[in-house]
PDB file of N, CA and C in Angstrom:
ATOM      1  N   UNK A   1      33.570-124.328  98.168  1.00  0.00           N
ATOM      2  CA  UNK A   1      32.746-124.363  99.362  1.00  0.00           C
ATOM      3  C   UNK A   1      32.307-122.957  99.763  1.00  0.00           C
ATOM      4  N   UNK A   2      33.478-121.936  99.288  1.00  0.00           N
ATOM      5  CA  UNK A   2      33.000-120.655  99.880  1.00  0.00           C
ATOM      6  C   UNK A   2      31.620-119.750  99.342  1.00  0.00           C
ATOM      7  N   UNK A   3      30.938-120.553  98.362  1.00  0.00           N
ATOM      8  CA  UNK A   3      30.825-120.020  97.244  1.00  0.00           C
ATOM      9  C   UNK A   3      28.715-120.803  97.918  1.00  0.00           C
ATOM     10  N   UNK A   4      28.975-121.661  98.523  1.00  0.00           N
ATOM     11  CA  UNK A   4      27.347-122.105  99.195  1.00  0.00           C
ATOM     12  C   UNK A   4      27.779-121.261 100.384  1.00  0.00           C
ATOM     13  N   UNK A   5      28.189-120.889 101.098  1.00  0.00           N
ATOM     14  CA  UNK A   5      27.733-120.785 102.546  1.00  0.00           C
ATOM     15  C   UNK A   5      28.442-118.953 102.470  1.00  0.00           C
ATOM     16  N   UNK A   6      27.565-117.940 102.619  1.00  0.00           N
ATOM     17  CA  UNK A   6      27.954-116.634 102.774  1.00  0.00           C
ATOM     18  C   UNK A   6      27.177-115.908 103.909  1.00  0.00           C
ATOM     19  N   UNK A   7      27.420-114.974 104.800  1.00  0.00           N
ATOM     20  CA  UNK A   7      26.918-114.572 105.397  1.00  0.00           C
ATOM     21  C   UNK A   7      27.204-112.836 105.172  1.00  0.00           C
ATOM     22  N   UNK A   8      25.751-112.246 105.356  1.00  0.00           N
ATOM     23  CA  UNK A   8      26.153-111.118 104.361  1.00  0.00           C
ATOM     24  C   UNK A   8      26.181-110.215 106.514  1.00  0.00           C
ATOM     25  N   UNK A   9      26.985-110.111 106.793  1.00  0.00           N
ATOM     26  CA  UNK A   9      26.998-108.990 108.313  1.00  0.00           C
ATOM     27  C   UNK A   9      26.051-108.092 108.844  1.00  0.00           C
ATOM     28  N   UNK A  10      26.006-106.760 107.258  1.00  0.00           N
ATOM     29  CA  UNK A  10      24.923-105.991 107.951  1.00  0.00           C
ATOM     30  C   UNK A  10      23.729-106.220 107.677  1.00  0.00           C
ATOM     31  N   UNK A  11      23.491-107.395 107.168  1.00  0.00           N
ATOM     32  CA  UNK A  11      22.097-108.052 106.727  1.00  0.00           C
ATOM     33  C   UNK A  11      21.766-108.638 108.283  1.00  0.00           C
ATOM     34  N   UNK A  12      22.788-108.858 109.337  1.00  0.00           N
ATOM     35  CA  UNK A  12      22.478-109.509 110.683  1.00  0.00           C
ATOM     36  C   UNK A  12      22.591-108.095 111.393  1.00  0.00           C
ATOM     37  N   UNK A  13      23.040-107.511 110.754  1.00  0.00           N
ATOM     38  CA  UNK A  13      22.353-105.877 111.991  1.00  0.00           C
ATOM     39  C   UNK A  13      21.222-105.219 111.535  1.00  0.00           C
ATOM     40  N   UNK A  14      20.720-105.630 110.347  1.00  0.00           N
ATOM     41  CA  UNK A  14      19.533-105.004 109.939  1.00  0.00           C
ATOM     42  C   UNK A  14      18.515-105.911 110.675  1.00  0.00           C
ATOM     43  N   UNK A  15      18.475-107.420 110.598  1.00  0.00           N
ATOM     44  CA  UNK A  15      18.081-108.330 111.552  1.00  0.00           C
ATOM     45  C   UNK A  15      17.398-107.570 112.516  1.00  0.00           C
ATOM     46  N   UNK A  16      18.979-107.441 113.768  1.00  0.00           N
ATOM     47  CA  UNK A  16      18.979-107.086 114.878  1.00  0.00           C
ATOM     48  C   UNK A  16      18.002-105.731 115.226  1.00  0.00           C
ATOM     49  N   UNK A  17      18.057-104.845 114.413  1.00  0.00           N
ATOM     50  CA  UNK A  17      17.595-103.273 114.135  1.00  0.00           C
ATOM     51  C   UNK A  17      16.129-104.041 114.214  1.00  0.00           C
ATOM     52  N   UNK A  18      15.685-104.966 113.471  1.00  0.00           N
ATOM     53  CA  UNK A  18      14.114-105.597 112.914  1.00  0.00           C
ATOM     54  C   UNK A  18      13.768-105.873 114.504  1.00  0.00           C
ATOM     55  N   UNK A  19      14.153-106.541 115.314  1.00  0.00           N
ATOM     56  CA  UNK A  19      13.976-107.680 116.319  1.00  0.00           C
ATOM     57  C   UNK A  19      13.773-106.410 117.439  1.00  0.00           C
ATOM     58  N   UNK A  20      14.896-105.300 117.855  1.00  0.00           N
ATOM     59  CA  UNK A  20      14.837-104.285 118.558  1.00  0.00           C
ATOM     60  C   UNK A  20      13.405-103.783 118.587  1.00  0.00           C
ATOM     61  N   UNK A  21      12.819-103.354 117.158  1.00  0.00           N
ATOM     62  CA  UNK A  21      11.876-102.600 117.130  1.00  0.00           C
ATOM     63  C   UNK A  21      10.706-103.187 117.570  1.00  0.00           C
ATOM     64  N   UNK A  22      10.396-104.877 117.429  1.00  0.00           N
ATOM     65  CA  UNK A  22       9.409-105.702 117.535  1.00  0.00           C
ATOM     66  C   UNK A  22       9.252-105.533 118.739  1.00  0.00           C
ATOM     67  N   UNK A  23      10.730-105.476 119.600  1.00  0.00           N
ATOM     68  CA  UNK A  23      10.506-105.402 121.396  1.00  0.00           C
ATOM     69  C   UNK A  23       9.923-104.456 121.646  1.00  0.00           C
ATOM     70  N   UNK A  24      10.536-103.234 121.146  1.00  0.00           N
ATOM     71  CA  UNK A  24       9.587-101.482 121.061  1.00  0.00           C
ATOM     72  C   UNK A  24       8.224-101.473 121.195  1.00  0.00           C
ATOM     73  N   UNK A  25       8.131-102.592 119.857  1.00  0.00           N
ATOM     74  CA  UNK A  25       6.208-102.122 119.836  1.00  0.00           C
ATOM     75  C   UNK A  25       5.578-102.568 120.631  1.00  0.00           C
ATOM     76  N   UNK A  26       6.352-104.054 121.127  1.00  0.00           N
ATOM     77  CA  UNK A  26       5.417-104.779 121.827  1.00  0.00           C
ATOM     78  C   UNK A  26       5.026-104.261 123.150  1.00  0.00           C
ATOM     79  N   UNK A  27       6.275-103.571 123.662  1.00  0.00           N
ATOM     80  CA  UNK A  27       6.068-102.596 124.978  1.00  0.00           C
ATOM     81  C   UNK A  27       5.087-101.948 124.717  1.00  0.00           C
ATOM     82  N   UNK A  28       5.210-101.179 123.511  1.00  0.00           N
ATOM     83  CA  UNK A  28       4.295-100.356 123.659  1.00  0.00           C
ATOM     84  C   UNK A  28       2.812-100.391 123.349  1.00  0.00           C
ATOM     85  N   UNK A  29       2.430-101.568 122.787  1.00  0.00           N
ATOM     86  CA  UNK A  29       1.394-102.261 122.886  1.00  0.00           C
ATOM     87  C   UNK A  29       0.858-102.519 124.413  1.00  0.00           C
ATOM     88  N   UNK A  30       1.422-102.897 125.075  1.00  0.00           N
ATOM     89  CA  UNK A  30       1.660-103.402 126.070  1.00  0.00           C
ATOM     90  C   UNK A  30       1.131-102.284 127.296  1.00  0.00           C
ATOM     91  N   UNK A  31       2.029-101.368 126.843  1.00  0.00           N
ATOM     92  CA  UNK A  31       1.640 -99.855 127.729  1.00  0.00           C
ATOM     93  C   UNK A  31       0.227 -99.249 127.614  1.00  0.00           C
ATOM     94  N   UNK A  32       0.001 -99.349 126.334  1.00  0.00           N
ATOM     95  CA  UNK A  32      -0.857 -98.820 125.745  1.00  0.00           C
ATOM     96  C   UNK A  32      -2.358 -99.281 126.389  1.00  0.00           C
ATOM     97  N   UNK A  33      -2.289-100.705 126.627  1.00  0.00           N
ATOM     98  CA  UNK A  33      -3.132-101.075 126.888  1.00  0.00           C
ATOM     99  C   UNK A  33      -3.257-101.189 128.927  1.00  0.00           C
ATOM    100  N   UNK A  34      -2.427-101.210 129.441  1.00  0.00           N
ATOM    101  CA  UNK A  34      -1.992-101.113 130.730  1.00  0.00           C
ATOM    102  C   UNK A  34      -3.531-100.187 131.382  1.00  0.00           C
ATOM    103  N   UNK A  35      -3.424 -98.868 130.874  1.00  0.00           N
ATOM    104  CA  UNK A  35      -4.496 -98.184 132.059  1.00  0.00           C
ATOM    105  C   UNK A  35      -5.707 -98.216 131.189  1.00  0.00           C
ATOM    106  N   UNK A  36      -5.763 -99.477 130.467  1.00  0.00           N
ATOM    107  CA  UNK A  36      -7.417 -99.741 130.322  1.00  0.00           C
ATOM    108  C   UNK A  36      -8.065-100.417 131.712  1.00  0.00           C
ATOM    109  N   UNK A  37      -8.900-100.416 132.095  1.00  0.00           N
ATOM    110  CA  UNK A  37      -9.214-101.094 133.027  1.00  0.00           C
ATOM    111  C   UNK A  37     -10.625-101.705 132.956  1.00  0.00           C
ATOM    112  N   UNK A  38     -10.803-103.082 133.243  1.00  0.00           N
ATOM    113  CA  UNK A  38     -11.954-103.419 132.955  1.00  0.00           C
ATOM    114  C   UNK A  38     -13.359-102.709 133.318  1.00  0.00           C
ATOM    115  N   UNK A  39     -13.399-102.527 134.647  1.00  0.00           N
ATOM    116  CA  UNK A  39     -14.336-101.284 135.109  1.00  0.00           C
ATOM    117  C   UNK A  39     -14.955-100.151 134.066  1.00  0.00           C
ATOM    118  N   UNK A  40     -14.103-100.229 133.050  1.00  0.00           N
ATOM    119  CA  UNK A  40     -14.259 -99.223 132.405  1.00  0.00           C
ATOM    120  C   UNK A  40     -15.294 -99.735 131.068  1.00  0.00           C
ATOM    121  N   UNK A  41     -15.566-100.769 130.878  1.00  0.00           N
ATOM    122  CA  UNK A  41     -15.931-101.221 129.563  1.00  0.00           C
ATOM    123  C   UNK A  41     -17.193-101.402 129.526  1.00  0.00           C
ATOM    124  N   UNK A  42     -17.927-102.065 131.064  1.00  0.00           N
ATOM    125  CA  UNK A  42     -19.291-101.961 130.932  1.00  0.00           C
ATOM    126  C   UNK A  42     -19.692-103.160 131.849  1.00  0.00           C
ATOM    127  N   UNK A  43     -20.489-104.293 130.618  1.00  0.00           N
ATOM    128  CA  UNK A  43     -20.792-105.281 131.962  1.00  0.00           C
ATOM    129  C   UNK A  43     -19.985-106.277 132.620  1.00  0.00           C
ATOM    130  N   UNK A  44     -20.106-106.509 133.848  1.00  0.00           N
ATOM    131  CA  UNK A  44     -19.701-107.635 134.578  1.00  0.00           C
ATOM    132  C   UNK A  44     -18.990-108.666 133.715  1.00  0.00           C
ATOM    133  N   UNK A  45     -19.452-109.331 132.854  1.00  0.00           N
ATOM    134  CA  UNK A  45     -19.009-110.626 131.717  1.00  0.00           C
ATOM    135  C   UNK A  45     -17.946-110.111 131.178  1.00  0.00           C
ATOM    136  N   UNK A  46     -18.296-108.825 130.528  1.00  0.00           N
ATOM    137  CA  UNK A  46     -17.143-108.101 129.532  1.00  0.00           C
ATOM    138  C   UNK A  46     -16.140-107.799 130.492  1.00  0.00           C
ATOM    139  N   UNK A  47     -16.324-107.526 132.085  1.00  0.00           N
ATOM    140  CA  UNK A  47     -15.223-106.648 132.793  1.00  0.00           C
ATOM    141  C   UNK A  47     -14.187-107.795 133.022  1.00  0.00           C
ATOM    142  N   UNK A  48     -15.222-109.369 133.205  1.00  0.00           N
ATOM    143  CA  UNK A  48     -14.077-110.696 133.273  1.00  0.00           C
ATOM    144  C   UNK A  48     -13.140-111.141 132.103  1.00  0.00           C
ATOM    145  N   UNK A  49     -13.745-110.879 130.987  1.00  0.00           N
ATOM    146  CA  UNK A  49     -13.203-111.311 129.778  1.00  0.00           C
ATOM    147  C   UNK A  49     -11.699-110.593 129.333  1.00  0.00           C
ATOM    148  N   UNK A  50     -12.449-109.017 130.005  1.00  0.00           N
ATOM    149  CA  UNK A  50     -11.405-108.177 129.855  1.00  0.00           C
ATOM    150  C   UNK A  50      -9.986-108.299 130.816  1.00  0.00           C
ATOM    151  N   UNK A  51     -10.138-108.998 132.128  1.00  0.00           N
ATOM    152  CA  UNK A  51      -9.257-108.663 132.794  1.00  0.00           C
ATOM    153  C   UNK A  51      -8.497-109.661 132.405  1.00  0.00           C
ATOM    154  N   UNK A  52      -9.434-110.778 131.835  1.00  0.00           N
ATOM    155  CA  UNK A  52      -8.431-112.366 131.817  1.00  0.00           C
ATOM    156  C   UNK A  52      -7.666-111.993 130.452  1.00  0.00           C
ATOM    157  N   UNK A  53      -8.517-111.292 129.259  1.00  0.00           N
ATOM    158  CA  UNK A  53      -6.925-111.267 128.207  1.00  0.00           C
ATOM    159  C   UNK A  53      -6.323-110.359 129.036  1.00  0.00           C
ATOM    160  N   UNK A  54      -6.302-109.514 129.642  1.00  0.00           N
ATOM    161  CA  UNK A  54      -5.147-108.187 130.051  1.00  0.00           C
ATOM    162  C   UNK A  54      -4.239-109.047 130.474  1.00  0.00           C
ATOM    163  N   UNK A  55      -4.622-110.544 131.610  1.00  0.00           N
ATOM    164  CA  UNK A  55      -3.617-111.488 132.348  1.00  0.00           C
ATOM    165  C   UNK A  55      -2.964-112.392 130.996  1.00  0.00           C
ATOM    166  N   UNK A  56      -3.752-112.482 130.022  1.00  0.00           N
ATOM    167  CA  UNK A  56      -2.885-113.218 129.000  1.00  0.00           C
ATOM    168  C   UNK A  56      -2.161-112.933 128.139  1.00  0.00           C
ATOM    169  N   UNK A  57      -2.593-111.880 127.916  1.00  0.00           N
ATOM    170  CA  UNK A  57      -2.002-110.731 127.038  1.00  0.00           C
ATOM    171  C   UNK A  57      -0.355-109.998 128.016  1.00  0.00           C
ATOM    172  N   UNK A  58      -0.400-109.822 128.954  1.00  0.00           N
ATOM    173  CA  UNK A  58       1.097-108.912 129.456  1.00  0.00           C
ATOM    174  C   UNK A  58       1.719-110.443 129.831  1.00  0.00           C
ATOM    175  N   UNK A  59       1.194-111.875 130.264  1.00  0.00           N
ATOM    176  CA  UNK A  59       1.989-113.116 130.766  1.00  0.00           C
ATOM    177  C   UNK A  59       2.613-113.117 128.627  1.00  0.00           C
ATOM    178  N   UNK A  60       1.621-113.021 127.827  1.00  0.00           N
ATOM    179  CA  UNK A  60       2.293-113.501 126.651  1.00  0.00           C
ATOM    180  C   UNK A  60       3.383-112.965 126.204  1.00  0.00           C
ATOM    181  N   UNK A  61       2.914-111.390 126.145  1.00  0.00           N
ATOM    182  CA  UNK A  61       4.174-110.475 125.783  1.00  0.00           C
ATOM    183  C   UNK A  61       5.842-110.541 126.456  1.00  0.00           C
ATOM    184  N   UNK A  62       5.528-111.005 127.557  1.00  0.00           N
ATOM    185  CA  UNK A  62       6.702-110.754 128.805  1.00  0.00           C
ATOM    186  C   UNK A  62       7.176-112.222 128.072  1.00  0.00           C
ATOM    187  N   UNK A  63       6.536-113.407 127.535  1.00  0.00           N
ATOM    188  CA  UNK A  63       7.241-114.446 127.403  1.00  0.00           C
ATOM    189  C   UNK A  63       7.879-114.602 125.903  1.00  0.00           C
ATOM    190  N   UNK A  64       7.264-113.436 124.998  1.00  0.00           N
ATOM    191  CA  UNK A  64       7.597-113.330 123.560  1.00  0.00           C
ATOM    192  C   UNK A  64       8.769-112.289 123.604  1.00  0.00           C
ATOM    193  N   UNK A  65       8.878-111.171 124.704  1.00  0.00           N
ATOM    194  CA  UNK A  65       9.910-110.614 125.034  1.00  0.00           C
ATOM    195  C   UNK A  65      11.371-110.879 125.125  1.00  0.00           C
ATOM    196  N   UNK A  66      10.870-112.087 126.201  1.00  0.00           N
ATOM    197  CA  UNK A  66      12.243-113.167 126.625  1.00  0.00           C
ATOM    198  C   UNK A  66      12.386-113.664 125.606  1.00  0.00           C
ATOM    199  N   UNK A  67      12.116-114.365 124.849  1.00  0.00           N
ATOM    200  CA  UNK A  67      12.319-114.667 123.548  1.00  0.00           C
ATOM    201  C   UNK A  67      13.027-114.009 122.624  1.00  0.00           C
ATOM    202  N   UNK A  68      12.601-112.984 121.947  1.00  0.00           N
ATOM    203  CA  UNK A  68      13.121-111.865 121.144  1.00  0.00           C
ATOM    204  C   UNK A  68      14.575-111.366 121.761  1.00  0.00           C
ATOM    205  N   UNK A  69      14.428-111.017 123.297  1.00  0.00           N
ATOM    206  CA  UNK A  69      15.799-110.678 123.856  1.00  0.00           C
ATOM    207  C   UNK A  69      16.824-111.544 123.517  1.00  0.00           C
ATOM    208  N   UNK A  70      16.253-113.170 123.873  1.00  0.00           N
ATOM    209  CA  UNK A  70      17.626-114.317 123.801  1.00  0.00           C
ATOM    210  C   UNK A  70      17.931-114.277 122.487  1.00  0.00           C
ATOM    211  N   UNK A  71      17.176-114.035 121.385  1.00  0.00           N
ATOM    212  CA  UNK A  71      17.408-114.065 119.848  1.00  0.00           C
ATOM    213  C   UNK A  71      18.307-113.038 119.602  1.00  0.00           C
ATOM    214  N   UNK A  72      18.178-111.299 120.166  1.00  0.00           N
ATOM    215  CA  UNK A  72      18.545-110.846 119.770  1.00  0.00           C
ATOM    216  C   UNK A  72      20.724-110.972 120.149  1.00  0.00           C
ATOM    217  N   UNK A  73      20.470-111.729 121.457  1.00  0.00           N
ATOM    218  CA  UNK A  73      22.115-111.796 121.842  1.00  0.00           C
ATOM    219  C   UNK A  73      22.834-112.454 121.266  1.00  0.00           C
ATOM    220  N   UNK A  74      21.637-113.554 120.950  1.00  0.00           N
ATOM    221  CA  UNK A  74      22.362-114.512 119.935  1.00  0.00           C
ATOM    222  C   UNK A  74      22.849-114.175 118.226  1.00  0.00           C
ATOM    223  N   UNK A  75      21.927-113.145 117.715  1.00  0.00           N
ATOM    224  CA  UNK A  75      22.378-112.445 116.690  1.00  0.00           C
ATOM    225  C   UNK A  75      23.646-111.328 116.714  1.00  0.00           C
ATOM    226  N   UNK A  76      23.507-110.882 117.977  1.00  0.00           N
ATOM    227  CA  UNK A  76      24.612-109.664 117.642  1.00  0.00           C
ATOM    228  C   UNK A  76      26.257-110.464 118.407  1.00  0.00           C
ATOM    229  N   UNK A  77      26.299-112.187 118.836  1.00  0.00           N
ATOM    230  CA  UNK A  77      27.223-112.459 119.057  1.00  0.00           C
ATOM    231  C   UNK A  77      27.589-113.141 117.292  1.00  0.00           C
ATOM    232  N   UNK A  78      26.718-113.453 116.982  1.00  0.00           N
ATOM    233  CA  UNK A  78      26.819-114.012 115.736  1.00  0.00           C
ATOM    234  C   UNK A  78      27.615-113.012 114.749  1.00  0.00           C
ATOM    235  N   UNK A  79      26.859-111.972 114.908  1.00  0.00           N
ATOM    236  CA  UNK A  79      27.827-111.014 114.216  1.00  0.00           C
ATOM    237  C   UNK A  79      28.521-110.381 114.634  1.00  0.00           C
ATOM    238  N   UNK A  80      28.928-110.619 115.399  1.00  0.00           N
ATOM    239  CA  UNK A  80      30.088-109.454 116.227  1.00  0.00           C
ATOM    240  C   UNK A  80      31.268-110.921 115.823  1.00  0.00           C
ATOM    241  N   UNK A  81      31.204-111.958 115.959  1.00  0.00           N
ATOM    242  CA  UNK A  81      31.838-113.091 115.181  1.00  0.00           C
ATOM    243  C   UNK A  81      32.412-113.367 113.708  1.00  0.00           C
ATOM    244  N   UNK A  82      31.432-112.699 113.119  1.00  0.00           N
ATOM    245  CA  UNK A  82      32.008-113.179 111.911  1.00  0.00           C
ATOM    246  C   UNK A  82      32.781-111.298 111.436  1.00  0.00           C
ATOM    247  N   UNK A  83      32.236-110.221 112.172  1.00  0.00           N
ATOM    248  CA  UNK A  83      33.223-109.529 111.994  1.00  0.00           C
ATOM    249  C   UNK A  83      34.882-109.380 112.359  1.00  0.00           C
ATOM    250  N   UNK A  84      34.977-110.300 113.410  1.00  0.00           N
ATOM    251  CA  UNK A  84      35.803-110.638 114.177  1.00  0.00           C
ATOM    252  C   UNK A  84      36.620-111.236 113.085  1.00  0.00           C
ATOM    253  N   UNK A  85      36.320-112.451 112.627  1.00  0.00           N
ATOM    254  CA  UNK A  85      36.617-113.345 111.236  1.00  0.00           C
ATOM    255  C   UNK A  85      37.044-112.575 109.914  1.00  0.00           C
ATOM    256  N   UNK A  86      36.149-111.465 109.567  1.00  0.00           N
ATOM    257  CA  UNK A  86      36.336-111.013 108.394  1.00  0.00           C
ATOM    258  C   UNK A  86      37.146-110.217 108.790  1.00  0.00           C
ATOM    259  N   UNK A  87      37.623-109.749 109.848  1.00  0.00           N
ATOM    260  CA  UNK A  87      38.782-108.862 110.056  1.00  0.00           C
ATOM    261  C   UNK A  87      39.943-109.506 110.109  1.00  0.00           C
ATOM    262  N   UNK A  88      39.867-110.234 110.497  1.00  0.00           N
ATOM    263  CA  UNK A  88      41.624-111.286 111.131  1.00  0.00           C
ATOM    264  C   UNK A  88      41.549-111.668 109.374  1.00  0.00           C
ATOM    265  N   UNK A  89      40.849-112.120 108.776  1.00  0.00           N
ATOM    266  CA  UNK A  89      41.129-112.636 107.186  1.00  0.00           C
ATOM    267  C   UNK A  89      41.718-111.720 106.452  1.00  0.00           C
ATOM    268  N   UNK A  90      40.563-110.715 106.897  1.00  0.00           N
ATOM    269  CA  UNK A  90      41.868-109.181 105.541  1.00  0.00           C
ATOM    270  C   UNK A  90      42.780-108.968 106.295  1.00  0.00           C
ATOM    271  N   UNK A  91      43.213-108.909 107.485  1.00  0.00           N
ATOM    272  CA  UNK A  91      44.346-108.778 108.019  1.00  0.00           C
ATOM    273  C   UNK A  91      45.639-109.832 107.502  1.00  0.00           C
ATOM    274  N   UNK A  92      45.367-111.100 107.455  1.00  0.00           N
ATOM    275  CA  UNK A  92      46.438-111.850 106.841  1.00  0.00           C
ATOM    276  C   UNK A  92      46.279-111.917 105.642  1.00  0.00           C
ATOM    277  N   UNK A  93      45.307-111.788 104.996  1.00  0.00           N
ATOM    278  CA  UNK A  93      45.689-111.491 103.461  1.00  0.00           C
ATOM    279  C   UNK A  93      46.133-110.841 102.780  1.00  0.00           C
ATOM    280  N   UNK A  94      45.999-109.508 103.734  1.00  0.00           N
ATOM    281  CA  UNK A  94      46.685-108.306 103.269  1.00  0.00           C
ATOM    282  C   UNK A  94      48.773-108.447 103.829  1.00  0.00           C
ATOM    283  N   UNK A  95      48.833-108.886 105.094  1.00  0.00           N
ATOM    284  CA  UNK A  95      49.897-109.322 105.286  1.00  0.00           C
ATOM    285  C   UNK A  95      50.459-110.396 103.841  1.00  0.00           C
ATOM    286  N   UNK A  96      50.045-111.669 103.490  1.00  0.00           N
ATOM    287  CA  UNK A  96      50.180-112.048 102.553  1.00  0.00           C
ATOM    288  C   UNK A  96      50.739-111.770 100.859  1.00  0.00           C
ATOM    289  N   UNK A  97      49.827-110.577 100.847  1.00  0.00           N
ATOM    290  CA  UNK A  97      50.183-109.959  99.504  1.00  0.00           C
ATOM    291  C   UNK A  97      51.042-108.833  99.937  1.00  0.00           C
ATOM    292  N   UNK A  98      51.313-108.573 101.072  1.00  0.00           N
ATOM    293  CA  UNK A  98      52.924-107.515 101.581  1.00  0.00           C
ATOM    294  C   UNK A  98      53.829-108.386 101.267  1.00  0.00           C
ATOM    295  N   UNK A  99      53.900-109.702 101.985  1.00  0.00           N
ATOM    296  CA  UNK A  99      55.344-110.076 101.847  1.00  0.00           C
ATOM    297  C   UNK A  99      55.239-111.090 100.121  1.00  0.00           C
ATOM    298  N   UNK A 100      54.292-111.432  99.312  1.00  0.00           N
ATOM    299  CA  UNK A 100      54.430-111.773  98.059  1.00  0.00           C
ATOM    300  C   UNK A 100      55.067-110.542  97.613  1.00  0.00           C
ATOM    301  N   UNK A 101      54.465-109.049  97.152  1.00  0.00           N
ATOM    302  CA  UNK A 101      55.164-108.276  96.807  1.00  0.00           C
ATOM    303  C   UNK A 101      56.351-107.995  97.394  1.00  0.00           C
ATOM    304  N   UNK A 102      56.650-108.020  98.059  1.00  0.00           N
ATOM    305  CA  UNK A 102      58.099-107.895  98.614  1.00  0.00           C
ATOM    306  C   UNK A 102      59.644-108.525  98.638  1.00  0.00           C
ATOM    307  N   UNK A 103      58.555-109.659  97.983  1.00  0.00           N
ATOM    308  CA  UNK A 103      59.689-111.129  97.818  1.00  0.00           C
ATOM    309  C   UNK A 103      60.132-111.851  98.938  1.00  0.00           C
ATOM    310  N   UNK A 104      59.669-111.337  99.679  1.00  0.00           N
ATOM    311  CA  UNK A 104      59.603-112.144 100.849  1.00  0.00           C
ATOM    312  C   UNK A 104      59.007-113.945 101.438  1.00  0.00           C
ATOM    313  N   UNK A 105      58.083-114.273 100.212  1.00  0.00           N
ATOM    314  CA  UNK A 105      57.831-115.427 100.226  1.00  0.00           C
ATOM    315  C   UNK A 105      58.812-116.213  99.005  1.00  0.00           C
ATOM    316  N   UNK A 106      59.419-115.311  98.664  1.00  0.00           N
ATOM    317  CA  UNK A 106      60.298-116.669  97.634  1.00  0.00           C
ATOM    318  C   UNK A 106      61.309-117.479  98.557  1.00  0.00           C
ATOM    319  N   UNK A 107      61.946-118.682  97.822  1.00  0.00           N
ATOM    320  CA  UNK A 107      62.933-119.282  98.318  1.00  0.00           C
ATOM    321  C   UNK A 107      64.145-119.403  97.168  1.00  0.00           C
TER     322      UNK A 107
END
């Protein structure tokens, strides 16, 4: 069984590292575009068009944000879990092969 199901750890912090940066850009996408202001672009039509993506554009980001955030807690409990796991395992296995060598498990 052990042999289908593996989870490789820092492959879920490289993840996490991926997901961080997506939040990064998106801010900064985000910023970037902040002191455009429609006023600035020209006509009337274009100044509406412009303001309504600016309103769809920072409502989208803020909701792809929340998103990415809940993903990312959920990844670094995930792995903060199975390090948890892979530690307590070498810990008794290594206990294990102390008291085999030791003779401690014979009867």
């Amino acid at each position: 069984m052990g042999e289908q199901f593996k989870t490789d750890v820092d492959q879920l912090g490289q993840f996490l590292t991926t997901l961080e940066g997506c939040v990064r850009e998106l801010n900064e996408a985000r910023s970037a575009l902040a002191h455009v202001r429609a006023d600035q672009i020209g006509t009337g039509r274009l100044d509406e068009a412009c303001d309504g993506f600016q309103e769809r554009w920072r409502y989208g980001s803020e909701q792809t944000k929340k998103m990415v955030d809940a993903i990312s807690e959920g990844v670094k409990a995930t792995k903060q879990n199975y390090q948890e796991i892979e530690e307590a395992l070498a810990k008794t296995l290594t206990q294990i092969a102390q008291k085999t060598a030791s003779g401690g498990g014979q009867k």
